[in-house]
C-alpha atoms as a PDB file:
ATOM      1  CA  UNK A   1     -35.123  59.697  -1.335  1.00  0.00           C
ATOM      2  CA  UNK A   2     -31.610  57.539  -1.250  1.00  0.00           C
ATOM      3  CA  UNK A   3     -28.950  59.107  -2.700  1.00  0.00           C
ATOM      4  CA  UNK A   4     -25.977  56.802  -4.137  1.00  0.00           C
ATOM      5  CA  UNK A   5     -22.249  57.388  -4.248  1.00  0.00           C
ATOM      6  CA  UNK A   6     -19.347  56.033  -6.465  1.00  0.00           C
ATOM      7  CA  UNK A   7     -17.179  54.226  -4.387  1.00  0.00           C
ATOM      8  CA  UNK A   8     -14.107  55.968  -3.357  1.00  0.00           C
ATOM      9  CA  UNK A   9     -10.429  54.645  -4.817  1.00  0.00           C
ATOM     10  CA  UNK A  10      -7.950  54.622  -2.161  1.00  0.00           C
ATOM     11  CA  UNK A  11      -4.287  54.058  -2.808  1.00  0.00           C
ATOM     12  CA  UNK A  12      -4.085  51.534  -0.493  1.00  0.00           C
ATOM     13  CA  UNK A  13      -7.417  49.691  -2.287  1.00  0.00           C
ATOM     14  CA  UNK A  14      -5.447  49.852  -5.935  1.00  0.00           C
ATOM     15  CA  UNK A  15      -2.224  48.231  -4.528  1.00  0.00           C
ATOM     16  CA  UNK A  16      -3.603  45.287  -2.612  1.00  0.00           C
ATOM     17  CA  UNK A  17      -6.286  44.218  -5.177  1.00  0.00           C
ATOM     18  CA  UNK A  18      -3.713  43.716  -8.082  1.00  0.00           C
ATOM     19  CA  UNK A  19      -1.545  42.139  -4.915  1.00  0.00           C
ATOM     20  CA  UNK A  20      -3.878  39.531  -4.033  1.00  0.00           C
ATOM     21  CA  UNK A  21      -4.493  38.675  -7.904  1.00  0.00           C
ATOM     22  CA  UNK A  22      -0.733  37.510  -8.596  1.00  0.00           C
ATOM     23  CA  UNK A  23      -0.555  36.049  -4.567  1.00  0.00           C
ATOM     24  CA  UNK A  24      -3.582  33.602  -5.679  1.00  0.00           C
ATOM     25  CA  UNK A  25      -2.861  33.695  -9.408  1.00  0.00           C
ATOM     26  CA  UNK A  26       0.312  30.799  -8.090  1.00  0.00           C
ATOM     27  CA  UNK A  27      -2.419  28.654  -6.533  1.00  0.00           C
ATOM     28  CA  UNK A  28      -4.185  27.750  -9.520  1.00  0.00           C
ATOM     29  CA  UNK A  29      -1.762  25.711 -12.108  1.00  0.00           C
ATOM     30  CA  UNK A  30      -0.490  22.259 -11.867  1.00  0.00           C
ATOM     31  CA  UNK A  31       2.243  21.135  -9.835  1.00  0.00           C
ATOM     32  CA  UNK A  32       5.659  21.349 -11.627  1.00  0.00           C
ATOM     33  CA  UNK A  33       6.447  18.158 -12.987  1.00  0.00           C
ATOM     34  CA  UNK A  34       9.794  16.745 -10.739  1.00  0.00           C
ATOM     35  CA  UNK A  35      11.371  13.369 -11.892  1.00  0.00           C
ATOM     36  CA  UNK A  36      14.375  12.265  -9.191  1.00  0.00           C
ATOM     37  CA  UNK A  37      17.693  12.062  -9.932  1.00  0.00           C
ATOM     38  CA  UNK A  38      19.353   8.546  -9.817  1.00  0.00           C
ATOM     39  CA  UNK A  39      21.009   9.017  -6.644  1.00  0.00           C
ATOM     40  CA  UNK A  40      17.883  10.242  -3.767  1.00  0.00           C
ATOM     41  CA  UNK A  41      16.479  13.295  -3.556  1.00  0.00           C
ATOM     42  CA  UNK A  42      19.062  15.567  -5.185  1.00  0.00           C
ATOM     43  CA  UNK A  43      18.737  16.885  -8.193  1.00  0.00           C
ATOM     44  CA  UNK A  44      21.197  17.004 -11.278  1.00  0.00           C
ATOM     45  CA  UNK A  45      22.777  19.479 -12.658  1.00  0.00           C
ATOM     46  CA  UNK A  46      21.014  20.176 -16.344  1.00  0.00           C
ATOM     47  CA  UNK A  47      22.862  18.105 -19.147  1.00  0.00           C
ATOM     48  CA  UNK A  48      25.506  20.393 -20.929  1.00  0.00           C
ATOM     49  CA  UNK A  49      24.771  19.720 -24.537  1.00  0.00           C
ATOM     50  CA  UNK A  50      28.293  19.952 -25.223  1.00  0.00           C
ATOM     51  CA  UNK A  51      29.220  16.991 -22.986  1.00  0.00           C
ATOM     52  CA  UNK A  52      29.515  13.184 -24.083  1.00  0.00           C
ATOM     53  CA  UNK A  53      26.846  11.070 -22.927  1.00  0.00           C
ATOM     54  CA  UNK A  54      28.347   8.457 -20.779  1.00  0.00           C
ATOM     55  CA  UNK A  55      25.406   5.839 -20.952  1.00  0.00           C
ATOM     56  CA  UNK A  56      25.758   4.055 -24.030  1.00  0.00           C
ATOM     57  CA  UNK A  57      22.354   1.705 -25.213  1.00  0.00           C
ATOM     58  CA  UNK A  58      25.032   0.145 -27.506  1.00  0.00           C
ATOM     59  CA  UNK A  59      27.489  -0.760 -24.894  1.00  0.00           C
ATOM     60  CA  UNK A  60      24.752  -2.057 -22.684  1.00  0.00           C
ATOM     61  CA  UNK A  61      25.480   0.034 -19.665  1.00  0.00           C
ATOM     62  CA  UNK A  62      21.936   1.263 -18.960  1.00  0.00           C
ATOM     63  CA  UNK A  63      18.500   2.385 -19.015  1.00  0.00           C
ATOM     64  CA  UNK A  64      16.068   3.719 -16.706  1.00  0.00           C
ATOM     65  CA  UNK A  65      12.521   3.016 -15.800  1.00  0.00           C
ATOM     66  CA  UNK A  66      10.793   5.321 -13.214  1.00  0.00           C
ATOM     67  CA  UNK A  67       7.632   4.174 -10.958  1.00  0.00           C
ATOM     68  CA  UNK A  68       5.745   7.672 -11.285  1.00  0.00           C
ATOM     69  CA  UNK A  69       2.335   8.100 -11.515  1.00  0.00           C
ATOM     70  CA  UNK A  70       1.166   4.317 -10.471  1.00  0.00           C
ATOM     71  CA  UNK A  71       2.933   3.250 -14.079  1.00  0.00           C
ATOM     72  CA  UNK A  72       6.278   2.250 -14.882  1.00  0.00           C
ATOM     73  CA  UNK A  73       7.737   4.666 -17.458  1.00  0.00           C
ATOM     74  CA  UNK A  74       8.594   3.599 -20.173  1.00  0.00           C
ATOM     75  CA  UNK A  75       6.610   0.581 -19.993  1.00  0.00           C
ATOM     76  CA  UNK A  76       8.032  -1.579 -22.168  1.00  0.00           C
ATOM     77  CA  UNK A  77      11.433  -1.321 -22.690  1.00  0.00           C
ATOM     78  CA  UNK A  78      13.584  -3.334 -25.606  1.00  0.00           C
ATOM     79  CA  UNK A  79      17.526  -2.999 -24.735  1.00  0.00           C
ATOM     80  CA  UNK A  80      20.443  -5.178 -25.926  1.00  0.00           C
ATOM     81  CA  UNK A  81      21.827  -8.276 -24.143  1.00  0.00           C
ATOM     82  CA  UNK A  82      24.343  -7.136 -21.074  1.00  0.00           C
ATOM     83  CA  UNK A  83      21.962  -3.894 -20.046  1.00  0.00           C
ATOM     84  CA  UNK A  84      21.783  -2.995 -16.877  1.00  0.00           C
ATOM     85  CA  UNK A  85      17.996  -1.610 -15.735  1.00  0.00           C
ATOM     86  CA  UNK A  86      17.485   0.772 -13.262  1.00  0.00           C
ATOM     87  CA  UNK A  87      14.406   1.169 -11.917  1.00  0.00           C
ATOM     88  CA  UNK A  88      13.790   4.009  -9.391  1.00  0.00           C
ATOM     89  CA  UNK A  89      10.717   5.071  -7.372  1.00  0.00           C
ATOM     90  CA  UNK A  90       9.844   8.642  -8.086  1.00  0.00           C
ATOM     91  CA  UNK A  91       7.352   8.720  -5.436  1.00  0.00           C
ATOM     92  CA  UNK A  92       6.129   9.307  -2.000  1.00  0.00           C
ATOM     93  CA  UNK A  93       4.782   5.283  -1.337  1.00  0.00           C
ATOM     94  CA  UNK A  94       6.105   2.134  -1.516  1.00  0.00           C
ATOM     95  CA  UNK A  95       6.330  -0.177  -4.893  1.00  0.00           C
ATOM     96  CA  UNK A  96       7.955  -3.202  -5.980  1.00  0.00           C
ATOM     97  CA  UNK A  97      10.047  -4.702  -9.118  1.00  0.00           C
ATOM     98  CA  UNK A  98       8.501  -8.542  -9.298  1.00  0.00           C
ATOM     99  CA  UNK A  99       9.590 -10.493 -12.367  1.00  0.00           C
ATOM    100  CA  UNK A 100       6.992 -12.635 -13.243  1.00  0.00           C
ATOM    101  CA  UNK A 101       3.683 -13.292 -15.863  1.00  0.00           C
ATOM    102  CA  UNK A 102       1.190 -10.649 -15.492  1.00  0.00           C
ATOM    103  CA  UNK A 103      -2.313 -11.143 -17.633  1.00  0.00           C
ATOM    104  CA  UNK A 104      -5.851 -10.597 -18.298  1.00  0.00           C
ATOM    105  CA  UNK A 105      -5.683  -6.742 -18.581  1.00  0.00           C
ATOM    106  CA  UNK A 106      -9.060  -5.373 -18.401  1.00  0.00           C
ATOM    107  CA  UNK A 107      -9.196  -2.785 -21.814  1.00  0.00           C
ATOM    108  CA  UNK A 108     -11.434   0.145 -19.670  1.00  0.00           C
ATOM    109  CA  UNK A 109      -9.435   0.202 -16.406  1.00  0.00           C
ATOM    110  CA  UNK A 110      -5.446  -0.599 -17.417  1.00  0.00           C
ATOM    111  CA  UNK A 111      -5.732  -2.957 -14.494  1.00  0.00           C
ATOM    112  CA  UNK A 112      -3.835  -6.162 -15.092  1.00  0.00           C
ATOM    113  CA  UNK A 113      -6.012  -9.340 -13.324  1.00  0.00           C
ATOM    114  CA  UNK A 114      -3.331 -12.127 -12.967  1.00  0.00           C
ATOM    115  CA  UNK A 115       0.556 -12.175 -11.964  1.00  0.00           C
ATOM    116  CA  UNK A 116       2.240 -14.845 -10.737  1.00  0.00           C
ATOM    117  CA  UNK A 117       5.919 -14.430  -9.516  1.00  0.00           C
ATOM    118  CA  UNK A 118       9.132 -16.493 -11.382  1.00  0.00           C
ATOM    119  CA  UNK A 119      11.744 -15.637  -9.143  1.00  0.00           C
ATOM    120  CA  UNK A 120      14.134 -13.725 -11.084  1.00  0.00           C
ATOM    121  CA  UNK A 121      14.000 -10.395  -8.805  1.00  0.00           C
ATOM    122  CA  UNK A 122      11.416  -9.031  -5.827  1.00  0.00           C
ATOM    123  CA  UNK A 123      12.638  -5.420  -5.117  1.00  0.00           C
ATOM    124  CA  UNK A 124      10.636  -3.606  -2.819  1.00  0.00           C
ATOM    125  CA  UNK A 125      11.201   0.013  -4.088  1.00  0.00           C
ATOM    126  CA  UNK A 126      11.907   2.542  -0.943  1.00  0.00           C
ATOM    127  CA  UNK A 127      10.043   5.644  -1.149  1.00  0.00           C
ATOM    128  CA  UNK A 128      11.437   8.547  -3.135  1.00  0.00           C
ATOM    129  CA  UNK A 129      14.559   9.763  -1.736  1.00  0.00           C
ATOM    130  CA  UNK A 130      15.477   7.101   0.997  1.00  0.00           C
ATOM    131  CA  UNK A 131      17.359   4.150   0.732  1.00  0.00           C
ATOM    132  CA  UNK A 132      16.729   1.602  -1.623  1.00  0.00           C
ATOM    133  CA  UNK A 133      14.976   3.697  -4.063  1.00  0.00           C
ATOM    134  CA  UNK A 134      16.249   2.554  -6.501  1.00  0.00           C
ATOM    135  CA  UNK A 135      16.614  -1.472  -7.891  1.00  0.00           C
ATOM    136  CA  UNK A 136      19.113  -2.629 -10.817  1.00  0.00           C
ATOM    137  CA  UNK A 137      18.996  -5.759 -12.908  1.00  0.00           C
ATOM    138  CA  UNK A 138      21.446  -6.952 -16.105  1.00  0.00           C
ATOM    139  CA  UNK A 139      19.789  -9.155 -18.546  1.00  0.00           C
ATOM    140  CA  UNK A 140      21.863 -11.308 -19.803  1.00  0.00           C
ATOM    141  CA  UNK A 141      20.608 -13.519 -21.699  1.00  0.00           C
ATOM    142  CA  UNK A 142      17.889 -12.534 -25.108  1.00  0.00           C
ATOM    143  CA  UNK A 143      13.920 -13.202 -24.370  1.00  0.00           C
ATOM    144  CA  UNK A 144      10.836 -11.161 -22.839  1.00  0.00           C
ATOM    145  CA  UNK A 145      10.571 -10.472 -19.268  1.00  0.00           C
ATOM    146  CA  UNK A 146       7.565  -9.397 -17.635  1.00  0.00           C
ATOM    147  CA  UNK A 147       7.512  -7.628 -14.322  1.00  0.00           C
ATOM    148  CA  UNK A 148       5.333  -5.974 -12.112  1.00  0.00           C
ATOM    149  CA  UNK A 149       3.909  -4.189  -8.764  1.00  0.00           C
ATOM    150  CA  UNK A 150       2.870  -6.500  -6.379  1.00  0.00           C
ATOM    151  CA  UNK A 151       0.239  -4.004  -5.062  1.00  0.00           C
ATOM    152  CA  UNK A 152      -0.671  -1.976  -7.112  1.00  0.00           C
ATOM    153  CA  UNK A 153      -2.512  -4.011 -10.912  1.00  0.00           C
ATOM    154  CA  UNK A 154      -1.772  -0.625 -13.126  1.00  0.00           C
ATOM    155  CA  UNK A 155       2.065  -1.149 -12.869  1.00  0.00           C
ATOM    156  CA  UNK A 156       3.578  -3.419 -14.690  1.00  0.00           C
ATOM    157  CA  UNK A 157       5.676  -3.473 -18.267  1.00  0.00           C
ATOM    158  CA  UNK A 158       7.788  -5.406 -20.057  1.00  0.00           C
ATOM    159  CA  UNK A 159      11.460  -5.606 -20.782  1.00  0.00           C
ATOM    160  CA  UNK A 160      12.505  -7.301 -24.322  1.00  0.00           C
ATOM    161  CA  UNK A 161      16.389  -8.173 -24.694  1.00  0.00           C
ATOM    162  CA  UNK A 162      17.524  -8.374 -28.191  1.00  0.00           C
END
């Protein structure tokens, strides 16, 4: 006849199963969310609600768009006449800032099926954190502009100067 036995607790067994739990426990949620600063791969100090906000929508000194995600964020964008855009890449692979028409966006994918190039601006945005990043235009002058990533149809927004 086979006779069974409780498996023995050893001190050592209760400290390195609750151990491995919280070890592996980290390797299970989503990657923390990380949007670059303005200037590379450093990252800013948190805002000091206290402090005055130096970029002024009014005063036309600035907004941002970020290339995250293969979108442009925000992607349309409606600023006064005088702002100054800043577009920067906040990833790892190339993308670029084209001005131009973009069309004939198919409703199930997001994916845009014409563009065609006007010549305003052609940035080719750097990877995150090296040189030329980052891309800056002023609209002067009220209308819609369209722009767009050459490579890449899901990217691609619109910038409406009032």
């Amino acid at each position: 006849m086979l006779k069974f036995t409780a498996p023995k607790t050893t001190l050592t067994g209760a400290l390195v199963v609750p151990a491995l739990v919280l070890a592996l426990a980290g390797c299970t949620g989503s990657p923390p969310s990380q949007m670059p600063s303005s200037e590379g791969t450093s990252q800013a100090p948190p805002a000091d609600p206290d402090a005055t906000e130096t970029t002024d929508e009014a005063d036309g000194a600035g907004e941002e768009v970020i290339a995250v995600g293969l979108k442009f964020e925000p992607a349309d964008l409606t600023v006064p006449v005088g702002t100054t855009v800043r577009w920067t890449n906040g990833e790892a692979i190339s993308h670029t800032v084209t001005s131009g028409a973009w069309g004939e966006v198919n409703e199930d994918s997001g994916l845009r099926g014409t563009q065609t190039a006007d010549g305003m601006f052609d940035h080719a945005l750097a990877p995150m954190g090296s040189d030329g990043d980052t891309f800056e235009f002023t609209f002067d002058e009220p209308g819609e502009y369209q722009y767009y990533c050459e490579p890449h149809l899901g990217m691609f927004g619109t910038i409406t100067v009032e």
